[in-house]
Protein backbone atom coordinates (compact mmCIF):
# COMPACT_ATOMS: atom_id res chain seq x y z
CA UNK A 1 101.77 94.40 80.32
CA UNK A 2 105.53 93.90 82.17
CA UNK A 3 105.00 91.30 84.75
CA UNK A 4 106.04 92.60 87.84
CA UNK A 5 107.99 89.56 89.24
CA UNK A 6 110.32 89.24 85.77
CA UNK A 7 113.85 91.43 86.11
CA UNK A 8 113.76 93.82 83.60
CA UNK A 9 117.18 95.56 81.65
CA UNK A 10 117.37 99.10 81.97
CA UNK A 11 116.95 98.93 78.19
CA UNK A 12 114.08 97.24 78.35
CA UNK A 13 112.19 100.04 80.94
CA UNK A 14 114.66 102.63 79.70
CA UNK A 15 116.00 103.07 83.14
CA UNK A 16 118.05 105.77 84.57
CA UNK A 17 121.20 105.48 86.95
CA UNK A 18 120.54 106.61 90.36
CA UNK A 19 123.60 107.12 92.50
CA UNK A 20 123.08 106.40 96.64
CA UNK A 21 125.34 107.03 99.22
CA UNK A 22 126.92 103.75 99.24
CA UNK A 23 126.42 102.42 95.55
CA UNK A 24 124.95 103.10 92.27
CA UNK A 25 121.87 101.70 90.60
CA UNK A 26 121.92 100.78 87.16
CA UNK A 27 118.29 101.45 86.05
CA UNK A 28 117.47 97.61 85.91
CA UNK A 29 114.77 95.99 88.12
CA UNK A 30 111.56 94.92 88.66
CA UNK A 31 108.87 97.33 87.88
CA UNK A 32 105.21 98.07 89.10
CA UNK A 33 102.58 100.91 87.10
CA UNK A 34 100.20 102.40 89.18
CA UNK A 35 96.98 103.40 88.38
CA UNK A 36 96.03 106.86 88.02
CA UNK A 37 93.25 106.63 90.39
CA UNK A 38 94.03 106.51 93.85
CA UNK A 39 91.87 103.65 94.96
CA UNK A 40 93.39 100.94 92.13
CA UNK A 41 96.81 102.08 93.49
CA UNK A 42 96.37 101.47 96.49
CA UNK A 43 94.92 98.34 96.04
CA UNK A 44 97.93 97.56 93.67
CA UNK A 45 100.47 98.53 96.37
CA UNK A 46 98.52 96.36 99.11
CA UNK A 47 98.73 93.18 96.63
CA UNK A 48 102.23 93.93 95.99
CA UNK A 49 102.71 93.34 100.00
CA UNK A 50 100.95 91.13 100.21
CA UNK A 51 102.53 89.27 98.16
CA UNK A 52 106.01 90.21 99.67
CA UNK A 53 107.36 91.90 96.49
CA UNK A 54 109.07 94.35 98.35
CA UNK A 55 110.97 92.36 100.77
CA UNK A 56 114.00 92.05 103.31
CA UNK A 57 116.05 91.40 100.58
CA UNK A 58 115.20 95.04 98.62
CA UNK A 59 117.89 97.21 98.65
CA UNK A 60 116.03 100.39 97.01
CA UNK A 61 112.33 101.27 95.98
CA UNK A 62 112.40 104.24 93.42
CA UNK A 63 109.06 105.79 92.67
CA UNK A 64 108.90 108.40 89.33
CA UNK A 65 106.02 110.24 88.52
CA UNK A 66 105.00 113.48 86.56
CA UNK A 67 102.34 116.18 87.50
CA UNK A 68 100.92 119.04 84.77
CA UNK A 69 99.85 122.37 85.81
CA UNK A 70 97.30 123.09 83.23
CA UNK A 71 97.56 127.24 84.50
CA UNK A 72 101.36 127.44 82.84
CA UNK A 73 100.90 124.64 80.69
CA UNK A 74 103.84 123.10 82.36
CA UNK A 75 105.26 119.23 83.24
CA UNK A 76 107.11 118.55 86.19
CA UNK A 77 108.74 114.85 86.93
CA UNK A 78 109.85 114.23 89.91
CA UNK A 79 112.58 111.06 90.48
């Protein structure tokens, strides 16, 4: 389990680079997992404000996930 409040390398989480409109991000950061059940994420994503993980000081919050459609057999993630 990553612990959510430890930086972690983009080689560690095998980050991507994301370029914004003013900068680029390296693929480096903090990370969070959801749950694949709504109700644990949700209660994830409350604790995580809660406990001010996202704060004034966050300059971007990226969220990756994938979806199958079991009719076409076919993946789609979306970044």
């Amino acid at each position: 389990m990553v612990d959510r409040w430890v930086y972690q390398s983009s080689e560690d989480i095998d980050g991507s680079r994301h370029k914004g409109a003013l900068t680029t991000y390296y693929g480096g950061g903090f990370t969070q997992n959801l749950a694949t059940k709504k109700s644990e994420s949700m209660a994830t994503i409350a604790e995580l404000k809660d406990q001010l993980w996202i704060d004034r000081g966050t300059r971007a919050v990226f969220v990756d996930f994938t979806v199958y459609n079991a009719n076409i057999n076919l993946f789609c993630v979306v970044r």
